[in-house]
Protein backbone atom coordinates (compact mmCIF):
# COMPACT_ATOMS: atom_id res chain seq x y z
CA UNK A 1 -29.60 -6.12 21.69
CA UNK A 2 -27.07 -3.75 22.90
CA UNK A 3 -24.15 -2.30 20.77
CA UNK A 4 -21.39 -5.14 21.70
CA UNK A 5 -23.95 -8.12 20.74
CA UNK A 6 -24.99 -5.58 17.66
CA UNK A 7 -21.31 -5.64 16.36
CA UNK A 8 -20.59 -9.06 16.79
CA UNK A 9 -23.24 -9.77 14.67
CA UNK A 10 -22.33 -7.71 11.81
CA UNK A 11 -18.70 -9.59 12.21
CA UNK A 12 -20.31 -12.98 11.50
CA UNK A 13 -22.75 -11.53 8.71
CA UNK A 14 -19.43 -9.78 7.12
CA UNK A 15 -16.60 -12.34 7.86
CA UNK A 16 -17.37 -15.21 4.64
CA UNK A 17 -16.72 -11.43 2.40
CA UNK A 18 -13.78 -10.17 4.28
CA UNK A 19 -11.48 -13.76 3.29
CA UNK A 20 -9.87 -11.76 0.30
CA UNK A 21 -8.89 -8.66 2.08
CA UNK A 22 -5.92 -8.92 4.76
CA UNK A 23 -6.31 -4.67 5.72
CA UNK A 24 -9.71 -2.62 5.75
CA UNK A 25 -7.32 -0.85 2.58
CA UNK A 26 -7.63 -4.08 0.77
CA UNK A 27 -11.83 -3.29 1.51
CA UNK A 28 -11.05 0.43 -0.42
CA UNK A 29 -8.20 -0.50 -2.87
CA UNK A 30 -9.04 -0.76 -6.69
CA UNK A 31 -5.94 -2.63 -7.98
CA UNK A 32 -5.27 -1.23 -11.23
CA UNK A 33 -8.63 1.32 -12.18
CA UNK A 34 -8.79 4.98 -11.40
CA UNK A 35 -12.16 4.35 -9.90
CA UNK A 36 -13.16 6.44 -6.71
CA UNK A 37 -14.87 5.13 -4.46
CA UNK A 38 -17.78 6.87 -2.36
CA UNK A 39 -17.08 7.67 1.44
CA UNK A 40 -19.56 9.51 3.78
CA UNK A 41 -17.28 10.55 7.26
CA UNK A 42 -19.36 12.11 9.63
CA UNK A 43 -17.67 13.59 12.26
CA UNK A 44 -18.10 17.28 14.04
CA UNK A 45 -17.02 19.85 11.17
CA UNK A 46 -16.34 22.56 14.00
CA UNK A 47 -13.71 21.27 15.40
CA UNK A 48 -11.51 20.12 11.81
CA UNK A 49 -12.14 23.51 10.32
CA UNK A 50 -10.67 25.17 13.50
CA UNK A 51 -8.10 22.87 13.45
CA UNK A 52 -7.88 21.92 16.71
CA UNK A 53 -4.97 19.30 17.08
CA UNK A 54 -7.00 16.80 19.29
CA UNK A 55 -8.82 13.59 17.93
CA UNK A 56 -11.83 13.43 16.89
CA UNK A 57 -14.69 10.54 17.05
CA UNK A 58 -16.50 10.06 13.84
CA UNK A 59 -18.08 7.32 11.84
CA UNK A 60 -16.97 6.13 8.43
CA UNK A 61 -19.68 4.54 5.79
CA UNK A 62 -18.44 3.21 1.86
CA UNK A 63 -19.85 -0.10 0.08
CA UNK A 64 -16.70 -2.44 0.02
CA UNK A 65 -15.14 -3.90 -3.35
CA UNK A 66 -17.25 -7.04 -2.17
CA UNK A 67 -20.47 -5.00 -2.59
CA UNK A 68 -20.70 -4.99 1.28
CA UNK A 69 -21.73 -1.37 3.25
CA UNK A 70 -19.44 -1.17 5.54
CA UNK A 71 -19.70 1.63 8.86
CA UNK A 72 -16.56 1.91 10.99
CA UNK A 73 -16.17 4.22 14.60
CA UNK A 74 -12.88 5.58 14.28
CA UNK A 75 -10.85 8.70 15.04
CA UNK A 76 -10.32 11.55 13.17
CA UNK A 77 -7.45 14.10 13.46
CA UNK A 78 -5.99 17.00 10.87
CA UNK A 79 -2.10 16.36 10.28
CA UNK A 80 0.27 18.06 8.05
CA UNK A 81 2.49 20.78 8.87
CA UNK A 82 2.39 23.25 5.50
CA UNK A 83 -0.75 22.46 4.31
CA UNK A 84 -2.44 22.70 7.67
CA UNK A 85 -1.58 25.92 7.99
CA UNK A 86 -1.91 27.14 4.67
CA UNK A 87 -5.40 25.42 3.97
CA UNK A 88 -8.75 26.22 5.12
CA UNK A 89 -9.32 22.69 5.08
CA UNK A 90 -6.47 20.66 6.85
CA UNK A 91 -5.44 16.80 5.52
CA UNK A 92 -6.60 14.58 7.79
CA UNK A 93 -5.66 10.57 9.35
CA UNK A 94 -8.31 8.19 9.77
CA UNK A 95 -7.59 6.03 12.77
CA UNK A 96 -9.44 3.25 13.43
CA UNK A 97 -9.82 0.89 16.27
CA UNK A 98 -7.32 -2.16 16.08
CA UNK A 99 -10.05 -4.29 18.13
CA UNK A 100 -12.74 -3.59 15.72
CA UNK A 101 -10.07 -4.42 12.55
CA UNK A 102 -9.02 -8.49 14.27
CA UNK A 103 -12.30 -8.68 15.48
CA UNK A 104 -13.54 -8.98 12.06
CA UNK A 105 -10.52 -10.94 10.80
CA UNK A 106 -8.54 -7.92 9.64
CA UNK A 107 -4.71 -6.91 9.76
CA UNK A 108 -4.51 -4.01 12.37
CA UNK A 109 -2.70 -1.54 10.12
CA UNK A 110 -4.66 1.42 11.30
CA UNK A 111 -3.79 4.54 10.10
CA UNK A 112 -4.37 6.31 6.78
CA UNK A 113 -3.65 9.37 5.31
CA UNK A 114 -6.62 11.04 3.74
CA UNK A 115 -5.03 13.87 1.13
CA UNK A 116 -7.95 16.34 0.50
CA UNK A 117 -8.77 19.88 -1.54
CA UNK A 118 -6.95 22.62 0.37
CA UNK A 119 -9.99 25.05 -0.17
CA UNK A 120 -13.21 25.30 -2.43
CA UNK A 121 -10.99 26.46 -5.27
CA UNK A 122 -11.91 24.59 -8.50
CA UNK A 123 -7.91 24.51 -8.57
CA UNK A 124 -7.49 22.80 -5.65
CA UNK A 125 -9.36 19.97 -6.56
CA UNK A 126 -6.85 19.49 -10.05
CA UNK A 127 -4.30 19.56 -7.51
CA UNK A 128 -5.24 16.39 -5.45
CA UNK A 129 -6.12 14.95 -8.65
CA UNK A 130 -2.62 15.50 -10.62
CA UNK A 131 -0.79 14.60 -6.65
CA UNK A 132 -2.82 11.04 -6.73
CA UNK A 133 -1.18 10.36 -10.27
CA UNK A 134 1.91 11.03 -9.33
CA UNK A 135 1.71 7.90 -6.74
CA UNK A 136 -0.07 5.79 -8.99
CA UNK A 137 2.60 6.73 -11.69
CA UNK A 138 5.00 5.97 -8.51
CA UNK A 139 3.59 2.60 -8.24
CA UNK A 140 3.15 1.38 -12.05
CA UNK A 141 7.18 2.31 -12.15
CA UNK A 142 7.63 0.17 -8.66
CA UNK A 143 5.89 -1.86 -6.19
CA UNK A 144 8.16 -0.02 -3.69
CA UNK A 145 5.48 2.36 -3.20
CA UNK A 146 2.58 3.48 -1.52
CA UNK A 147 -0.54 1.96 -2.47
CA UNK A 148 -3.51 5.24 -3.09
CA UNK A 149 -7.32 4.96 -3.34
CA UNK A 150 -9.10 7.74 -4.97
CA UNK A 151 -11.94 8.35 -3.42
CA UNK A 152 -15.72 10.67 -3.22
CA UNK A 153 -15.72 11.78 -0.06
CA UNK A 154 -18.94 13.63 1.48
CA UNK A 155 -18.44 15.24 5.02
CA UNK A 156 -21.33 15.35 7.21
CA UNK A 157 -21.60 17.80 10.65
CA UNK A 158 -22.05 14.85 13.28
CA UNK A 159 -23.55 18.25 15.37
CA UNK A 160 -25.57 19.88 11.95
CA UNK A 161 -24.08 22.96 12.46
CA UNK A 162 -22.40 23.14 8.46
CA UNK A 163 -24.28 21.44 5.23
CA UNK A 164 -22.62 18.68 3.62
CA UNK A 165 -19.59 18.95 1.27
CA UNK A 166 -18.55 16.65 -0.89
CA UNK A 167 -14.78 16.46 -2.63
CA UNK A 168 -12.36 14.34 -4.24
CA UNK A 169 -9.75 13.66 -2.29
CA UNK A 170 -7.15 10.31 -2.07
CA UNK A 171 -6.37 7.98 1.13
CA UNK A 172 -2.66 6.33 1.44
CA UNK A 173 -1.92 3.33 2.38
CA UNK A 174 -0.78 2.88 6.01
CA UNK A 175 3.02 2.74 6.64
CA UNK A 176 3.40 -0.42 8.65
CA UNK A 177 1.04 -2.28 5.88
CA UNK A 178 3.29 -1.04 2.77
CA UNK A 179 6.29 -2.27 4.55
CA UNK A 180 4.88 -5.61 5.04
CA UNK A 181 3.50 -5.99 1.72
CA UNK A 182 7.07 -5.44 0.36
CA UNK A 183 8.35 -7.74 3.15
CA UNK A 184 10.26 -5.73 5.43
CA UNK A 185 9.66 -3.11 8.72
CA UNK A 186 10.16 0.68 8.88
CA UNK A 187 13.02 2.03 10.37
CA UNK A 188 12.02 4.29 13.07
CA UNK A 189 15.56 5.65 13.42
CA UNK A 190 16.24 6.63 9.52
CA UNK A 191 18.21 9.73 9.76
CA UNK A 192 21.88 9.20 8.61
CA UNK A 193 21.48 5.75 7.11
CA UNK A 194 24.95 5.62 5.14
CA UNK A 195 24.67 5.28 0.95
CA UNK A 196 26.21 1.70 1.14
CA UNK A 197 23.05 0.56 3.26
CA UNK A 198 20.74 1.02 0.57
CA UNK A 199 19.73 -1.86 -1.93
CA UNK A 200 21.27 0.07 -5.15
CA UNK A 201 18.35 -0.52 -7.39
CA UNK A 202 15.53 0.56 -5.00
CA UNK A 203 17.64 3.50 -4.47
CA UNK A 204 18.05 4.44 -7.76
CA UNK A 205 14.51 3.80 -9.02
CA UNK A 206 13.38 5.85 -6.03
CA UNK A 207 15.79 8.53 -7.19
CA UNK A 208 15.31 8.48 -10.90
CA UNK A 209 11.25 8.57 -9.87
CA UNK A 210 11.67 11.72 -7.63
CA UNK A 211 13.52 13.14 -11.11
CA UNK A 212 10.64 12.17 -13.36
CA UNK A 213 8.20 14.26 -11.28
CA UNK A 214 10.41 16.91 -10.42
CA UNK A 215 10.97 16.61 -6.82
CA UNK A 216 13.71 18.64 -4.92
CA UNK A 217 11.87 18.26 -1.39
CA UNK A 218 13.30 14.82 -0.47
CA UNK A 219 16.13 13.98 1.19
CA UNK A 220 18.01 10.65 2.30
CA UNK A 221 20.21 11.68 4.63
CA UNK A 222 17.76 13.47 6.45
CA UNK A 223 14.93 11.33 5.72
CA UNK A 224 12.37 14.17 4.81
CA UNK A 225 9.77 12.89 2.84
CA UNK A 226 10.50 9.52 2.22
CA UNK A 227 10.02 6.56 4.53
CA UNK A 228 12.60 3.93 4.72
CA UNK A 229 12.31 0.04 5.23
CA UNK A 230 14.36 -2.29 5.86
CA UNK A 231 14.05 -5.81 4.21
CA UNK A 232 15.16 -9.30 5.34
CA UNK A 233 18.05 -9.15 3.55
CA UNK A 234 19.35 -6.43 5.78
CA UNK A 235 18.98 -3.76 2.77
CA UNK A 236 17.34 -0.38 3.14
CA UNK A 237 14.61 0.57 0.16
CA UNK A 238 12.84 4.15 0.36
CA UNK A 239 9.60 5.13 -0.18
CA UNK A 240 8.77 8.72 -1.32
CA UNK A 241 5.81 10.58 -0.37
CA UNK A 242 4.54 14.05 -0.45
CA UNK A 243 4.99 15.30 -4.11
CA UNK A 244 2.77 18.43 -3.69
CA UNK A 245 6.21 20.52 -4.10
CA UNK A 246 6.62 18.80 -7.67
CA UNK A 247 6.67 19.89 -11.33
CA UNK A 248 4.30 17.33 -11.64
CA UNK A 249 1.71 19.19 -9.62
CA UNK A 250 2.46 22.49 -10.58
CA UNK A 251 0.93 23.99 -7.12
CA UNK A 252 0.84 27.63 -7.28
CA UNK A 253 2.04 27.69 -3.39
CA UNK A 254 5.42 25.71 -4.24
CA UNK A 255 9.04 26.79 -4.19
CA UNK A 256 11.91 25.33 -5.27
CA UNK A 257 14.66 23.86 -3.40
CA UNK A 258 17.78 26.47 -3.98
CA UNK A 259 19.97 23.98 -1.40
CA UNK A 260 20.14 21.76 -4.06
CA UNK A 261 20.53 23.30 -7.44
CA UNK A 262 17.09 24.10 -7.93
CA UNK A 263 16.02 27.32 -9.82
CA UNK A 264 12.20 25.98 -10.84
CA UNK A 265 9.60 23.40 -9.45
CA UNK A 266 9.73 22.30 -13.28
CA UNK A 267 13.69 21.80 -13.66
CA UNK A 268 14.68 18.30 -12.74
CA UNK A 269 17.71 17.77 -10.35
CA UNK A 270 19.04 14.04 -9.89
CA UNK A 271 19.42 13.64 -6.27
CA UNK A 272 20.34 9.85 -5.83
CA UNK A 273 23.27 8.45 -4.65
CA UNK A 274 26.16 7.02 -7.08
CA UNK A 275 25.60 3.75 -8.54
CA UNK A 276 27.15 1.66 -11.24
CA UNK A 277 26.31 2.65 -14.97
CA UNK A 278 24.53 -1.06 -15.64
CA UNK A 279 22.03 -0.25 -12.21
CA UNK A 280 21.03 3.01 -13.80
CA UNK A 281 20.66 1.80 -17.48
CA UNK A 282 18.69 -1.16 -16.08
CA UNK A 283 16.28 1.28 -14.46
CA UNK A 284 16.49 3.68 -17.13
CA UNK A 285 15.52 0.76 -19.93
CA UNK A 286 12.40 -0.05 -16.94
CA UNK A 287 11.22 3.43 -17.06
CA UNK A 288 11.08 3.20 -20.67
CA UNK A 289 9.43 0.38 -20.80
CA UNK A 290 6.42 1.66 -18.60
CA UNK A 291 6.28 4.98 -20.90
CA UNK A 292 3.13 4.16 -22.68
CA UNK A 293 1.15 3.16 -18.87
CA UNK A 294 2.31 6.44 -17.60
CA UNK A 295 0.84 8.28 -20.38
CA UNK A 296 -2.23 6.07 -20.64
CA UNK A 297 -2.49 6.82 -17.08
CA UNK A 298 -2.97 10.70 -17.50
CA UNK A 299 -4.94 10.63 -20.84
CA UNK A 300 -7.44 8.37 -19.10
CA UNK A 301 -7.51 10.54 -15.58
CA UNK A 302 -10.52 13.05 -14.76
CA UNK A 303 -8.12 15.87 -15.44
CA UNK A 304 -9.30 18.45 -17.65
CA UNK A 305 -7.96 18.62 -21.24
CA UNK A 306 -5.79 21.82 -20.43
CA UNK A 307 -4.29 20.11 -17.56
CA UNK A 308 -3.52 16.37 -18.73
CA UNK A 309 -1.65 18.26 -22.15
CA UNK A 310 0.39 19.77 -20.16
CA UNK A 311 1.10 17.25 -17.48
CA UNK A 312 1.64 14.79 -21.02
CA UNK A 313 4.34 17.75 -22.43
CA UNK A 314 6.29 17.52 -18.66
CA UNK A 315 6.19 13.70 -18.88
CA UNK A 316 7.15 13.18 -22.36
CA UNK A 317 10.15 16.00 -21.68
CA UNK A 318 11.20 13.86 -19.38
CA UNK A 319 11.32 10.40 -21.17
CA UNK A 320 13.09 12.42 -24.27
CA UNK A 321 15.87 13.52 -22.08
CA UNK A 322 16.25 9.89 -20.63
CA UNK A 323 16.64 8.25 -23.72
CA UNK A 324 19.19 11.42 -25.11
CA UNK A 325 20.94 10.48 -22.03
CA UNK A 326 20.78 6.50 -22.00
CA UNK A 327 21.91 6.42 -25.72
CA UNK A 328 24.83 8.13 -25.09
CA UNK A 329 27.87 5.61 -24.30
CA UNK A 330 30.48 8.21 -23.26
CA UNK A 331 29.20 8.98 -20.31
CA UNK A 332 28.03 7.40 -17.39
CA UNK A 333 24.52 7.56 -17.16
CA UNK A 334 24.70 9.27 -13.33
CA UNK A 335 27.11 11.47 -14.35
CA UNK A 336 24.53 12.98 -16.55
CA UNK A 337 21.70 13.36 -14.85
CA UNK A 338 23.73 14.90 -12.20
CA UNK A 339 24.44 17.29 -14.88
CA UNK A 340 24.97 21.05 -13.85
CA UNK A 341 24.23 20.17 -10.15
CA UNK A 342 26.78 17.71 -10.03
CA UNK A 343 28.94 20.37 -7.38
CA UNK A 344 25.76 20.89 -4.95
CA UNK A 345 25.81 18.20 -2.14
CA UNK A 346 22.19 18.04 -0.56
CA UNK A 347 22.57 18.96 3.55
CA UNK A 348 23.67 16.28 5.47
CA UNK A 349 24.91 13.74 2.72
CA UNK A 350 28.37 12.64 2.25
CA UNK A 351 30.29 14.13 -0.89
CA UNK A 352 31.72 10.48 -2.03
CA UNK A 353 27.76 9.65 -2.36
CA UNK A 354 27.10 11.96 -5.06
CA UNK A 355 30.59 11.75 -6.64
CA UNK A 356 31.02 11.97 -10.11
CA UNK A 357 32.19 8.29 -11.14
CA UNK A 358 33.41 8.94 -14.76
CA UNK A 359 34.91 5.96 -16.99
């Protein structure tokens, strides 16, 4: 039997388990539990820890949510522009084949993000662990979000030259899929998308999110760190990503961003657009409501004691202030979270999108 009849045979065996999933994500994803699950990527070691930019082939092997071992040929690459260079052990993207994916009755969303430990640091692993909160706290507050599966993962030398090492690291969703799932497409061409494009409550939850972990690294006008789709409606919803510059992960190699008011990674500057007081208390009142899941959701993580107190004290900071701010009628609620930034225009916005509305 050679490898083409081999495959198609493993299609048939797998197909009756695969009618539930629509993405090989759907295969990984544990909706709801902070469970990781166990990959083994075998690929040759050499080549990612020298970092060379080309793809690599490798082979993927996990045990499904249908209790079906599953091993995939893809391509491996590292990605990342900080991290790749400040790491001794680049983040990579899985790529897999989009044959192989509707040959075995899959959506061909592709490509995922594997976020790993940036070195053998103890440390480093807390970091991915606290960053992989932060988007499932991202996507309790809003399915607007990118989906994340924790996962186990072991690497194995394809070529034998290193030992195996095994980490925790996270995988995000692919772009394409989480833009579909909410029912829209990215837009490739997302610099300079004017304020008034943007669905006003997917803007401001996005915004009021990036507050609650403490993110100054994001931008709309310039689309840094944030992906933008575009629903049927003809209204533009971000998507934030990247919150390894946040107060919420507390990495020892991040700076604040000065440009926009900044002084701390742990001081909180509102960076959303102006929107009417009844969008923002709306939101607000949702955040609120999801207080007790967020904390749930770091009491119950694999954090260390030290390191879920104090990620509880920066949380519960932050819901204290909202409510301060949300029971107080005489002033807007934008007005004060833009607070003692409310001068500093981020590069390449418009000042009448961050204007002070007043009553």
């Amino acid at each position: 039997m050679n490898s083409k009849q081999l495959f198609s045979l493993l299609v048939l065996i797998a197909l009756p388990f695969m009618v539930s999933a629509t993405s090989i994500f759907d295969l990984l994803y544990t909706e709801g539990r902070q469970q990781a699950l166990a990959l083994r990527l075998e690929a040759p070691m050499d080549s990612l820890l020298a970092k060379t930019p080309n793809k690599q082939e490798a082979t993927l092997l996990f045990t499904d949510n249908n209790g079906q071992r599953q091993r995939w040929s893809l391509d491996v690459n590292i990605r990342g522009k900080f991290r790749r260079n400040l790491c001794d052990y680049a983040p990579l993207k899985l790529n897999f084949s989009k044959k192989d994916l509707k040959a075995i009755g899959l959506d061909p969303h592709d490509k995922y993000k594997l976020v790993t430990a940036c070195n053998d640091d103890p440390l480093a692993g807390d970091l991915v662990m606290k960053e992989y909160l932060a988007y499932r706290a991202y996507h309790l507050l809003t399915p607007n979000s990118f989906r994340v599966q924790l996962v186990k993962i072991t690497y194995v030398d394809s070529n034998g030259n290193h030992p195996d090492r095994t980490e925790t690291a996270f995988l995000i969703e692919d772009t394409d899929e989480m833009a579909a799932r909410l029912g829209g497409e990215e837009v490739e061409e997302a610099l300079g998308q004017p304020a008034e494009a943007f669905d006003a409550t997917a803007e401001a939850t996005h915004a009021l999110f990036q507050y609650l972990v403490g993110n100054g690294d994001w931008s709309l006008p310039l689309a840094r760190n944030l992906k933008i789709v575009k629903m049927a409606d003809g209204k533009l919803i971000p998507v934030g990503y990247d919150f390894d510059f946040t107060g919420w992960v507390g990495a020892p190699y991040a700076t604040p961003t000065s440009e926009v008011g900044q002084r701390s990674i742990y001081e909180r500057v509102y960076l959303g657009y102006a929107q009417e007081d009844k969008v923002m208390r709306d939101i607000a009142s949702s955040f609120r409501e999801q207080r007790k899941a967020v904390i749930s959701l770091i009491n119950t993580s694999e954090l260390n004691e030290v390191d879920q107190e104090i990620l509880w004290r920066f949380v519960s900071r932050f819901y204290a202030k909202l409510n301060r701010m949300n029971n107080n009628d005489s002033l807007l609620l934008y007005d004060q979270l833009r607070g003692e930034t409310a001068e500093v225009i981020p590069p390449g916005a418009e000042a009448s999108s961050y204007q002070l509305m007043g009553r």
